[in-house]
N, C-alpha and C. Protein backbone atom coordinates (compact mmCIF):
# COMPACT_ATOMS: atom_id res chain seq x y z
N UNK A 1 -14.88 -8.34 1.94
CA UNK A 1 -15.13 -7.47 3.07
C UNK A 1 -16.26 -6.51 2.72
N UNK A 2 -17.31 -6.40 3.56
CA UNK A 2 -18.10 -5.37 3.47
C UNK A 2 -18.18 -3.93 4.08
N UNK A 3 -17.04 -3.64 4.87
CA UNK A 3 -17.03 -2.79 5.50
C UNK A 3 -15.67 -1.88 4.77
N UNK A 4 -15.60 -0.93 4.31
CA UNK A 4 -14.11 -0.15 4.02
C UNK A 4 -12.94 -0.27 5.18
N UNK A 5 -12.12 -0.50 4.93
CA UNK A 5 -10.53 -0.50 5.92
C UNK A 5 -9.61 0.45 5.18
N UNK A 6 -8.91 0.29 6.14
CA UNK A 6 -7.50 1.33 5.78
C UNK A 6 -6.51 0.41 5.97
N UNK A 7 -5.72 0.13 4.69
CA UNK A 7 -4.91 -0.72 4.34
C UNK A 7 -3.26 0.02 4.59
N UNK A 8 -2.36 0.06 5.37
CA UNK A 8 -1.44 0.97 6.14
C UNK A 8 -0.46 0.36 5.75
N UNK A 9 0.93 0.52 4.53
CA UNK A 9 1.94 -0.14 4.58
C UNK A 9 2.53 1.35 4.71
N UNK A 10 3.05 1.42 6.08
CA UNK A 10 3.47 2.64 6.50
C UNK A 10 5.10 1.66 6.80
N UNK A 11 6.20 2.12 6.28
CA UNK A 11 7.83 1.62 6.36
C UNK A 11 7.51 0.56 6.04
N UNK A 12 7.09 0.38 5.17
CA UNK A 12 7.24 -1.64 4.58
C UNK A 12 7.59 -2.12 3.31
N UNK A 13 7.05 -1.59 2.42
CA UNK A 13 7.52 -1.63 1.33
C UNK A 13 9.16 -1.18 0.69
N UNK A 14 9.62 -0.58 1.34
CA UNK A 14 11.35 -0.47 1.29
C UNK A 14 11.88 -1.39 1.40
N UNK A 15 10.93 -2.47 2.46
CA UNK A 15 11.77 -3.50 2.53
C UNK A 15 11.54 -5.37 1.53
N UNK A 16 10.82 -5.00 0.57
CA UNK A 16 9.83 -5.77 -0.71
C UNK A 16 10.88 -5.42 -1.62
N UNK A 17 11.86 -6.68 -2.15
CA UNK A 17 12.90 -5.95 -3.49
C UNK A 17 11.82 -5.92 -4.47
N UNK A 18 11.98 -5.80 -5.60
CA UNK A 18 11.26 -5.70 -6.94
C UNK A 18 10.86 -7.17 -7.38
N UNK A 19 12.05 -8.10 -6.84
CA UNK A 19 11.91 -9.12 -7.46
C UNK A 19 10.99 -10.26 -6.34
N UNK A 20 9.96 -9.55 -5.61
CA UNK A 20 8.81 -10.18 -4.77
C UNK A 20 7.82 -9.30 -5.25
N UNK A 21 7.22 -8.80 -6.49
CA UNK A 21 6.51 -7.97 -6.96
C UNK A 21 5.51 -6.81 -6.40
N UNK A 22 6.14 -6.03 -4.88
CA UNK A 22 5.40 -5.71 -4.47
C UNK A 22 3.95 -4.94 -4.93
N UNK A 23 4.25 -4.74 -6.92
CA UNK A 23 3.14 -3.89 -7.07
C UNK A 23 2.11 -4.69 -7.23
N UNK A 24 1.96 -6.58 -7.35
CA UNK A 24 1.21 -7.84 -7.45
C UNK A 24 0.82 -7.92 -5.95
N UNK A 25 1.16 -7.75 -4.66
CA UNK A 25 1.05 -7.54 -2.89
C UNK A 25 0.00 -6.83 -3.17
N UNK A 26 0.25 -5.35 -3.59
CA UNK A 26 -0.76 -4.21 -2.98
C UNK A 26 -2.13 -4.58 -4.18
N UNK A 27 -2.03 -4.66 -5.49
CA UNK A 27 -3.38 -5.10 -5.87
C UNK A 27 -3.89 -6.02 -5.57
N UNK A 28 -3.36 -7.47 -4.61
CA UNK A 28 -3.84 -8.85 -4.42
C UNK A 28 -4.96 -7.81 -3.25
N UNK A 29 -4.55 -7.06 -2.39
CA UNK A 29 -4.84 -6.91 -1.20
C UNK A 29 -6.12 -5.93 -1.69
N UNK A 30 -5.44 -5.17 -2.40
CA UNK A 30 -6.37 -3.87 -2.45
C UNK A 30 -7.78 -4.73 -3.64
N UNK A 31 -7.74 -5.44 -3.92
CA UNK A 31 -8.76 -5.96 -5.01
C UNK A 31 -9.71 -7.24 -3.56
N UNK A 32 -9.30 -7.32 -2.61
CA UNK A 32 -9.61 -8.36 -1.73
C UNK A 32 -10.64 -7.26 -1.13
N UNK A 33 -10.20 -5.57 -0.51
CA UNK A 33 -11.25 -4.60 -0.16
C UNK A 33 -12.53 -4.30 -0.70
N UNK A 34 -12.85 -3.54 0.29
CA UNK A 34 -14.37 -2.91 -0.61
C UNK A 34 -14.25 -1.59 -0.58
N UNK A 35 -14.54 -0.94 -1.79
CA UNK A 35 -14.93 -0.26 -2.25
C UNK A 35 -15.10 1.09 -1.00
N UNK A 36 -14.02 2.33 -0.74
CA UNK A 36 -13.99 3.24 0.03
C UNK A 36 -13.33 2.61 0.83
N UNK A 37 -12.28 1.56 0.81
CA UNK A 37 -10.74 1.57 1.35
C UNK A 37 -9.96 2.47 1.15
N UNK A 38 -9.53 2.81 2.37
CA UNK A 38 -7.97 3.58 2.13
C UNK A 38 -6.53 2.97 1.60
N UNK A 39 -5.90 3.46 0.91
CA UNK A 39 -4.24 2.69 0.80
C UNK A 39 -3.24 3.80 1.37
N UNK A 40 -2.45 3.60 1.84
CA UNK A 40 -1.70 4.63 2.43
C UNK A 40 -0.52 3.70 2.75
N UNK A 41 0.70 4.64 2.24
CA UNK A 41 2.41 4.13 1.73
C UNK A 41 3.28 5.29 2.28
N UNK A 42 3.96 4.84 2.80
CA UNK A 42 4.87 5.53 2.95
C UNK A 42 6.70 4.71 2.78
N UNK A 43 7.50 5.47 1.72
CA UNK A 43 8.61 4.78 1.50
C UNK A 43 9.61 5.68 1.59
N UNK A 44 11.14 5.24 1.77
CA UNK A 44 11.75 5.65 1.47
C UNK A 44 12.45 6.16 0.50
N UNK A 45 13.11 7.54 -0.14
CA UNK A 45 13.19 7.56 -1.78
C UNK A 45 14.74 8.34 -1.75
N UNK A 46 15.36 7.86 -2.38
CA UNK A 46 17.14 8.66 -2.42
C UNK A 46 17.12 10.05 -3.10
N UNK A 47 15.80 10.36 -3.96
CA UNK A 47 16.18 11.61 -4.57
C UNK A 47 15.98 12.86 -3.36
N UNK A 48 16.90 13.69 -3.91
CA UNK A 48 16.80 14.90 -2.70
C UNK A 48 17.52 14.63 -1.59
N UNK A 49 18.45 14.10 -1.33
CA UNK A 49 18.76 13.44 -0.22
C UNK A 49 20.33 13.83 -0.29
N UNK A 50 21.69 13.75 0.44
CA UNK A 50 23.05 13.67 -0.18
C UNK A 50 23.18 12.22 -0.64
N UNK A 51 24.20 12.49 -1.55
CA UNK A 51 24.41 10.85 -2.13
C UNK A 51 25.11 10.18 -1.05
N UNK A 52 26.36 11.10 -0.37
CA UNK A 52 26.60 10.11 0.69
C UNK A 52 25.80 9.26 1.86
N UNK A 53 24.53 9.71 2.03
CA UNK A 53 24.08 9.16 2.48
C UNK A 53 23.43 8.19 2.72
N UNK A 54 22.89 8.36 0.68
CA UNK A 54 22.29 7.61 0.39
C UNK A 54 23.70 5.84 0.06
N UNK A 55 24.62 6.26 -0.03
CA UNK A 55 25.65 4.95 -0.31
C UNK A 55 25.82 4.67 1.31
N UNK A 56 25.69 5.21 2.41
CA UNK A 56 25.98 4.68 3.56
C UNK A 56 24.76 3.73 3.82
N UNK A 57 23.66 4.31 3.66
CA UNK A 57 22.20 3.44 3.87
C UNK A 57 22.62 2.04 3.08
N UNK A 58 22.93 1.88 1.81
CA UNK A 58 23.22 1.24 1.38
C UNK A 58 24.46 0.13 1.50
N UNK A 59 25.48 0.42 2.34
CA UNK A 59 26.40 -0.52 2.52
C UNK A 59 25.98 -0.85 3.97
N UNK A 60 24.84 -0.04 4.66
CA UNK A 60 24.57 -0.80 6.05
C UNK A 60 23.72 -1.52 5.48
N UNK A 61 22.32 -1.75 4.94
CA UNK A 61 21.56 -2.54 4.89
C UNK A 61 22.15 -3.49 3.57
N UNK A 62 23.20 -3.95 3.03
CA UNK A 62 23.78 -4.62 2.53
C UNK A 62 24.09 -6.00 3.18
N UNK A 63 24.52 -5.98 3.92
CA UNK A 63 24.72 -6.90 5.06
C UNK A 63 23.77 -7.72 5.86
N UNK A 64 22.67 -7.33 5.44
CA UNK A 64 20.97 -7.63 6.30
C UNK A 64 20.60 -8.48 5.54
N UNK A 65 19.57 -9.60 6.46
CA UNK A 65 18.67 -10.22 5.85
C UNK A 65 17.66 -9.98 4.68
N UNK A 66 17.31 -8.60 5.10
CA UNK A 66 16.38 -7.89 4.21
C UNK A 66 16.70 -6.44 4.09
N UNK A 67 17.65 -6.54 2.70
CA UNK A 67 18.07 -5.20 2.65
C UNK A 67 16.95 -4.00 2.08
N UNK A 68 17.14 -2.85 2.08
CA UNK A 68 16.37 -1.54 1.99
C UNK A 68 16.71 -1.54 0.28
N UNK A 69 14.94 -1.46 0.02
CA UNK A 69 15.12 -0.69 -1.34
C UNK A 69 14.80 0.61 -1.40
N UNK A 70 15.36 1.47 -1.96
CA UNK A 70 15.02 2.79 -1.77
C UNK A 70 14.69 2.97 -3.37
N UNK A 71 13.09 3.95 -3.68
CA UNK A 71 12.51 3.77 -4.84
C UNK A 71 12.78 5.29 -5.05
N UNK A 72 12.11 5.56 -6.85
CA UNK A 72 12.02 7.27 -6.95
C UNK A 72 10.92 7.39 -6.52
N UNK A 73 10.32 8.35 -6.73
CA UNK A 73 9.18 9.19 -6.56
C UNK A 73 8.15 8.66 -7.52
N UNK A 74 8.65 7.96 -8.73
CA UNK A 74 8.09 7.17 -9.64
C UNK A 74 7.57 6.18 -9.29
N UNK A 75 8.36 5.73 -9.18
CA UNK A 75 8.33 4.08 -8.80
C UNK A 75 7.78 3.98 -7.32
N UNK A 76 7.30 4.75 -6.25
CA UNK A 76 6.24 4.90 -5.21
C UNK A 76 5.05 4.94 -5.79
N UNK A 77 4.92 6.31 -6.83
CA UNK A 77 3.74 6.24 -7.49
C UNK A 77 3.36 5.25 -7.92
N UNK A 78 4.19 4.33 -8.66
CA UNK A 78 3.46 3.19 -9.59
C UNK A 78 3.04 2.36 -8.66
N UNK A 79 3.39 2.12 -7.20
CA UNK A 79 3.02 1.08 -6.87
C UNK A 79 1.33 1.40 -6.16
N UNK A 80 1.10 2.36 -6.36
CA UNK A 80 -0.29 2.87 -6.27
C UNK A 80 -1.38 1.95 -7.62
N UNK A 81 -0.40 1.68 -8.55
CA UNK A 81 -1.30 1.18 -9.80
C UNK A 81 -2.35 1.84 -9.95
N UNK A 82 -3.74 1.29 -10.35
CA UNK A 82 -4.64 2.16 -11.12
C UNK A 82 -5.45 3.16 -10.06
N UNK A 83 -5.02 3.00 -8.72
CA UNK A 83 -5.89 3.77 -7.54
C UNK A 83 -4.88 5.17 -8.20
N UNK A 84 -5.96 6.30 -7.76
CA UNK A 84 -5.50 7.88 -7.70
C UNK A 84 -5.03 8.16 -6.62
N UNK A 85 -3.67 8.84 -6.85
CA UNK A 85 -3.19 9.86 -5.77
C UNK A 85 -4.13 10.38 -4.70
N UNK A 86 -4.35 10.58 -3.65
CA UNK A 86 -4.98 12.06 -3.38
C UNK A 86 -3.88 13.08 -2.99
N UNK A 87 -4.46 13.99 -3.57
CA UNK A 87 -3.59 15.55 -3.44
C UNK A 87 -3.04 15.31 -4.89
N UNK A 88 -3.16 13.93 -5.83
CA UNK A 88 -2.34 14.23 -6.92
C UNK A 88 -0.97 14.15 -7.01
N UNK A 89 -0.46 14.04 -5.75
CA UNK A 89 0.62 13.43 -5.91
C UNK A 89 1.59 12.87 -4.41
N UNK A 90 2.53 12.31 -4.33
CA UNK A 90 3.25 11.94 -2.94
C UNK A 90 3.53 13.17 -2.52
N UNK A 91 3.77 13.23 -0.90
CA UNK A 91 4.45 14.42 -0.34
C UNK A 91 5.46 13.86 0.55
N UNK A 92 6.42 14.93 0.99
CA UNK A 92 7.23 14.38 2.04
C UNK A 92 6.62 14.11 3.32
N UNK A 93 7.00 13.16 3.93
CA UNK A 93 6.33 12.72 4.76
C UNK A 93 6.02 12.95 5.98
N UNK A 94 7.10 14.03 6.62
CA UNK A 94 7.51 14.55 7.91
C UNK A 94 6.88 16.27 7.62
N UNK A 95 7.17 16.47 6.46
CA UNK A 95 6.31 17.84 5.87
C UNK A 95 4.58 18.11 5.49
N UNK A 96 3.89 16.78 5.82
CA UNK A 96 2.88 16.29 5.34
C UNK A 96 2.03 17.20 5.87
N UNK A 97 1.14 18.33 5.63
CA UNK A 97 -0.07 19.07 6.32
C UNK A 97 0.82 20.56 6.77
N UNK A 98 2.36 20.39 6.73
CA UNK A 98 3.37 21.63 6.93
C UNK A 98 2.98 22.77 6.41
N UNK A 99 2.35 24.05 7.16
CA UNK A 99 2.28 24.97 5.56
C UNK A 99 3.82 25.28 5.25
N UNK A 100 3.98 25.53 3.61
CA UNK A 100 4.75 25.62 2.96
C UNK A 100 6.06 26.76 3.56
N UNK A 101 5.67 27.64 4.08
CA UNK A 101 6.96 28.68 5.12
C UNK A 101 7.35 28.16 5.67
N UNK A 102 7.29 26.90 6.59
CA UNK A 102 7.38 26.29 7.63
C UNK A 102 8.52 25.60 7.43
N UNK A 103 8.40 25.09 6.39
CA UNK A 103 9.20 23.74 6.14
C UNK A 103 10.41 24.38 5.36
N UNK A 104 11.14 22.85 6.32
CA UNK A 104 12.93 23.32 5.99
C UNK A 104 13.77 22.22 5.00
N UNK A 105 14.84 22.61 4.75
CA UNK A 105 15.71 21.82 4.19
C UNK A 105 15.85 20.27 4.80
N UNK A 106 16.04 19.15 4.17
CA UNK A 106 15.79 18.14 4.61
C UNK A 106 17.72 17.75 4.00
N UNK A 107 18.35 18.19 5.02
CA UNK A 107 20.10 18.00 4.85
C UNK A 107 20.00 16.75 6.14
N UNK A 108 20.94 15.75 5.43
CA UNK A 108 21.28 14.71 6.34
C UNK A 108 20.64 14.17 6.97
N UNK A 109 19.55 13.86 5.98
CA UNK A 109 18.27 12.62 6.56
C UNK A 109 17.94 11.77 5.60
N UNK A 110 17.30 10.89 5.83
CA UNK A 110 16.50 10.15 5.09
C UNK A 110 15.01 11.05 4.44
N UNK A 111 15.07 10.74 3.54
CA UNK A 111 13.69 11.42 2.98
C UNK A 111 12.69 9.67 2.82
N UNK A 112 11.29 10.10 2.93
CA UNK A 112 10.40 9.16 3.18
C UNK A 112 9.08 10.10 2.53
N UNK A 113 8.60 9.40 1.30
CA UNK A 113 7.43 10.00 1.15
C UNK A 113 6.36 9.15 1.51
N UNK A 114 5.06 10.12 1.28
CA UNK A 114 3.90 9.66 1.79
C UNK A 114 2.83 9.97 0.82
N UNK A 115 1.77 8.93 0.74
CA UNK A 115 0.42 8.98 -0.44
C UNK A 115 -0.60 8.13 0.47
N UNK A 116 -1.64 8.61 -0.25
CA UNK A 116 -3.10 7.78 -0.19
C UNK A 116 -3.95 7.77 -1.22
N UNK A 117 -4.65 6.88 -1.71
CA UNK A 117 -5.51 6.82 -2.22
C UNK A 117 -6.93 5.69 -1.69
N UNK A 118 -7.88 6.11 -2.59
CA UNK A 118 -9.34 5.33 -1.65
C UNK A 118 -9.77 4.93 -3.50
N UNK A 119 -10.41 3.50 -2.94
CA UNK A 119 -10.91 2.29 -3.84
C UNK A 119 -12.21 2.83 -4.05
N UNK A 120 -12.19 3.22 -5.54
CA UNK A 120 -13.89 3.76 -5.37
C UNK A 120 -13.96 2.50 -5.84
């Protein structure tokens, strides 16, 4: 491609277990771009969250064709591989651009973070 794109796995990757390598997906794709592509992820992550909630998510999408993986904060990052953060690191995703007073407790939700990085 000669033109930069914005490569958007916005709710998708939650649903990629480990054992379909999604971090082998995003470099097949992101190495196929040119140079001043965007990557931009957004996943779901259990930390911060109640645990009960996080075991209810889990015995509903148990039952599914394609159950929900829910990653850390780590393991979002890594799937960035050798591209950089911008901002340096994931943010919450619904809090994203929030100034910091603003934003509230995240009780009895799903938490979903959000990143980008660009292919120099």
């Amino acid at each position: 491609m000669a033109e930069p794109v914005a490569v958007l796995m916005i709710a998708l990757l939650h649903f990629i277990p480990d054992s379909a390598k999604p971090h082998e997906i995003i470099t097949e794709i992101m190495d196929a771009v040119s140079a001043g592509s965007m990557l931009a992820i957004t996943h779901i992550t259990y930390e911060d969250i109640e645990s009960e909630l996080v075991e209810r998510i889990k015995q509903m999408s148990s039952g599914s064709h394609v159950p929900l993986v829910m990653r850390s904060t780590q393991e979002i990052t890594d799937l960035f591989g050798a591209l950089p953060l911008a901002e340096g690191k994931l943010v919450d995703a619904v809090r994203w651009g929030v100034p910091e007073e603003e934003k509230t407790v995240n009780r009895g939700r799903i938490r979903a973070l959000f990143g980008y990085s660009e292919k120099k």
